[in-house]
Protein backbone atom coordinates (compact mmCIF):
# COMPACT_ATOMS: atom_id res chain seq x y z
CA UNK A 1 53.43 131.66 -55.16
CA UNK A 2 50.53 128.79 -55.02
CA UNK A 3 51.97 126.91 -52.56
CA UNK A 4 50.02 124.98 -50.09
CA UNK A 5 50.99 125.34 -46.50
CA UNK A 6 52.90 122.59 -46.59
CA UNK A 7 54.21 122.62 -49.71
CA UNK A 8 55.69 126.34 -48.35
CA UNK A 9 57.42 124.62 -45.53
CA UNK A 10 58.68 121.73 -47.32
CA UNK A 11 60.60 124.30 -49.62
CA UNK A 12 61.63 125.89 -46.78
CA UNK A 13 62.87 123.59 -45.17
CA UNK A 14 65.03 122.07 -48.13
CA UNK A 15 66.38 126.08 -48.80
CA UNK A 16 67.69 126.23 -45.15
CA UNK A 17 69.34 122.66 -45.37
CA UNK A 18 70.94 124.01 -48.78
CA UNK A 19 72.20 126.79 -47.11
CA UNK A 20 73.76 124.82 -44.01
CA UNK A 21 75.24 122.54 -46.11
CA UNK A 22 76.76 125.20 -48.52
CA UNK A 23 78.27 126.52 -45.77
CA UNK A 24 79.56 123.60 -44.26
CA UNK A 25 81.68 123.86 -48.15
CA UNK A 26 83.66 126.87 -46.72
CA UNK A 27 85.97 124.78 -44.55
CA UNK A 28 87.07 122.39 -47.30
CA UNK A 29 87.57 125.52 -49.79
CA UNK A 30 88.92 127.60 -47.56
CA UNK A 31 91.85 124.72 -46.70
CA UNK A 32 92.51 124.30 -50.33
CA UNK A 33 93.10 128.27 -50.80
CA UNK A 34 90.16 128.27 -53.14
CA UNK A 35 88.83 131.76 -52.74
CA UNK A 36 86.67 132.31 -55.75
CA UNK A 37 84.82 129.35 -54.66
CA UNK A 38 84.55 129.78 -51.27
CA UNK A 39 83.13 133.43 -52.24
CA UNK A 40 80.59 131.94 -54.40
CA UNK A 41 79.54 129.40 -51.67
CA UNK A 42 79.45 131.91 -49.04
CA UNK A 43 77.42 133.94 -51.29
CA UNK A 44 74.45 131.08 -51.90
CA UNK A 45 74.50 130.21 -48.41
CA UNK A 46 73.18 133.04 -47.48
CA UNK A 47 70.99 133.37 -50.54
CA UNK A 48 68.89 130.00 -49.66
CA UNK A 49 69.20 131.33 -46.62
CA UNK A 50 67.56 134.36 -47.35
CA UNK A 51 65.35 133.15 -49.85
CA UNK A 52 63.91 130.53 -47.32
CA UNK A 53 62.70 133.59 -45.25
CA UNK A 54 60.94 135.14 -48.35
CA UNK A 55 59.30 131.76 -48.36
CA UNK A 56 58.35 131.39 -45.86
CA UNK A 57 56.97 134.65 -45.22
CA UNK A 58 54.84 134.40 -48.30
CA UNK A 59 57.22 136.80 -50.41
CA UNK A 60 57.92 135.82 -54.19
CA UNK A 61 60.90 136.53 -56.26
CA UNK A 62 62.33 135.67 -59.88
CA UNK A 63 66.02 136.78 -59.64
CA UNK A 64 68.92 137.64 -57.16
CA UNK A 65 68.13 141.27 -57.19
CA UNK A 66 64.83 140.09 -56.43
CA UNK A 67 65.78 138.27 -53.31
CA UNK A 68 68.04 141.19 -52.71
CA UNK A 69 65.46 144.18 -52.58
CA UNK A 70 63.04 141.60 -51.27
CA UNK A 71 65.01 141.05 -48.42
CA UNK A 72 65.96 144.84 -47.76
CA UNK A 73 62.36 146.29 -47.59
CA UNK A 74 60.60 143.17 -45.63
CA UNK A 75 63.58 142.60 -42.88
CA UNK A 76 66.30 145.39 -43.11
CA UNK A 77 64.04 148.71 -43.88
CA UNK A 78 61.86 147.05 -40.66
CA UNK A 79 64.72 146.76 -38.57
CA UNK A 80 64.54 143.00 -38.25
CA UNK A 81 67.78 142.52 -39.85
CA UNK A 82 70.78 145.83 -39.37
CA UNK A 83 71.92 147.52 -42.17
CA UNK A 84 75.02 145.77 -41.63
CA UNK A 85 73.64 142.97 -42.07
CA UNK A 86 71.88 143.83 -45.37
CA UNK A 87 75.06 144.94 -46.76
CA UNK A 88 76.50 141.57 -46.36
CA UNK A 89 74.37 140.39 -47.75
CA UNK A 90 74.73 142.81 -50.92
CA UNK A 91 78.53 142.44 -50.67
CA UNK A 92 78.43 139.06 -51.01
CA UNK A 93 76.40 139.28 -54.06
CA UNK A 94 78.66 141.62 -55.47
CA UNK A 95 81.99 139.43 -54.61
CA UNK A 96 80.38 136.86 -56.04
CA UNK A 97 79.17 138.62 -59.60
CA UNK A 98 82.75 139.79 -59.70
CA UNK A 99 84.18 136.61 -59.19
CA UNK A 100 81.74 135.11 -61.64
CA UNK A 101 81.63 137.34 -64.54
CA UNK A 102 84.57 140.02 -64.60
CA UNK A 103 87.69 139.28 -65.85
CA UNK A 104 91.20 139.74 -64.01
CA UNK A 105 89.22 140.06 -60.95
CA UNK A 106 91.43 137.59 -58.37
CA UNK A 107 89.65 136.89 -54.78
CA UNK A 108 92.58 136.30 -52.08
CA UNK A 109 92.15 135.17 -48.42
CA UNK A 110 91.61 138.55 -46.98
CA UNK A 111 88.42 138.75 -49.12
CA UNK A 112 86.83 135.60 -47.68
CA UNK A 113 88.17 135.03 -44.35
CA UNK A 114 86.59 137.99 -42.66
CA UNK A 115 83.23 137.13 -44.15
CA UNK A 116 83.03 133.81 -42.68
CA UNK A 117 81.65 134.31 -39.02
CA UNK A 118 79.47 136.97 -40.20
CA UNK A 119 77.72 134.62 -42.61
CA UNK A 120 77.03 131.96 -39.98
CA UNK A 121 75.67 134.70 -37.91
CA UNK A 122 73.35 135.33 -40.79
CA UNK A 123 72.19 131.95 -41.41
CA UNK A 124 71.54 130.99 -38.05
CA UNK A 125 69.53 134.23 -37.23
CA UNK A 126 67.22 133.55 -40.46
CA UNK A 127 67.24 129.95 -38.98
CA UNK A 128 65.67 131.39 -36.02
CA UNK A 129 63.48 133.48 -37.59
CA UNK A 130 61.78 130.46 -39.72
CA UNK A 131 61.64 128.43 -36.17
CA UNK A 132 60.36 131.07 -34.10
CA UNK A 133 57.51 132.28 -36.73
């Protein structure tokens, strides 16, 4: 990536506050019964998320799938991450293409609501991760 040591952590950093304060979104969408959005957001929470741990472990990317298969053979094929939680992850990407791009696709409550305590899970173990490494 040519990034300097600190110029890896800086970006790190700012991707993990991005993600926290994504997800701090949820609540306020989640009130107003917006669904699509609050997929979305949950969606790039965990993406900063995840791409702050690709950071910071040195691993590049270009594009979502990127991150995505990125993510799968460095943390979930190595058991860092559970396969549960690398389908979240992948089921939140999907929720959030359909959302974005297909037509008469409608996200209700059920969709989101279930997601949400699983996602802060997420983001707070990657937190740890970047802390503890």
């Amino acid at each position: 990536m040519g990034l300097t040591d600190e110029e890896r952590k800086e970006v790190v950093q700012y991707r993990m506050e991005k993600a926290i304060n994504t997800f701090s979104e949820i609540a306020l969408l989640t009130s107003n019964e917006l669904w699509h959005n609050a997929a979305n957001r949950l969606y790039y929470a965990c993406f900063y998320a995840v791409t702050a741990l690709l950071i910071k472990n040195g691993i590049a990317t270009k594009t979502h799938h990127g991150v995505s298969n990125q993510f799968g053979l460095h943390f979930v094929k190595t058991g860092v991450f559970t396969q549960i939680e690398g389908r979240l992850f992948k089921d939140l990407f999907g929720l959030r293409q359909d959302g974005d791009y297909e037509d008469w696709v409608d996200i209700i409550e059920d969709d989101v609501m279930p997601l949400i305590e699983p996602v802060r899970k997420f983001i707070e173990k990657i937190e740890r991760l970047i802390v503890e490494e």
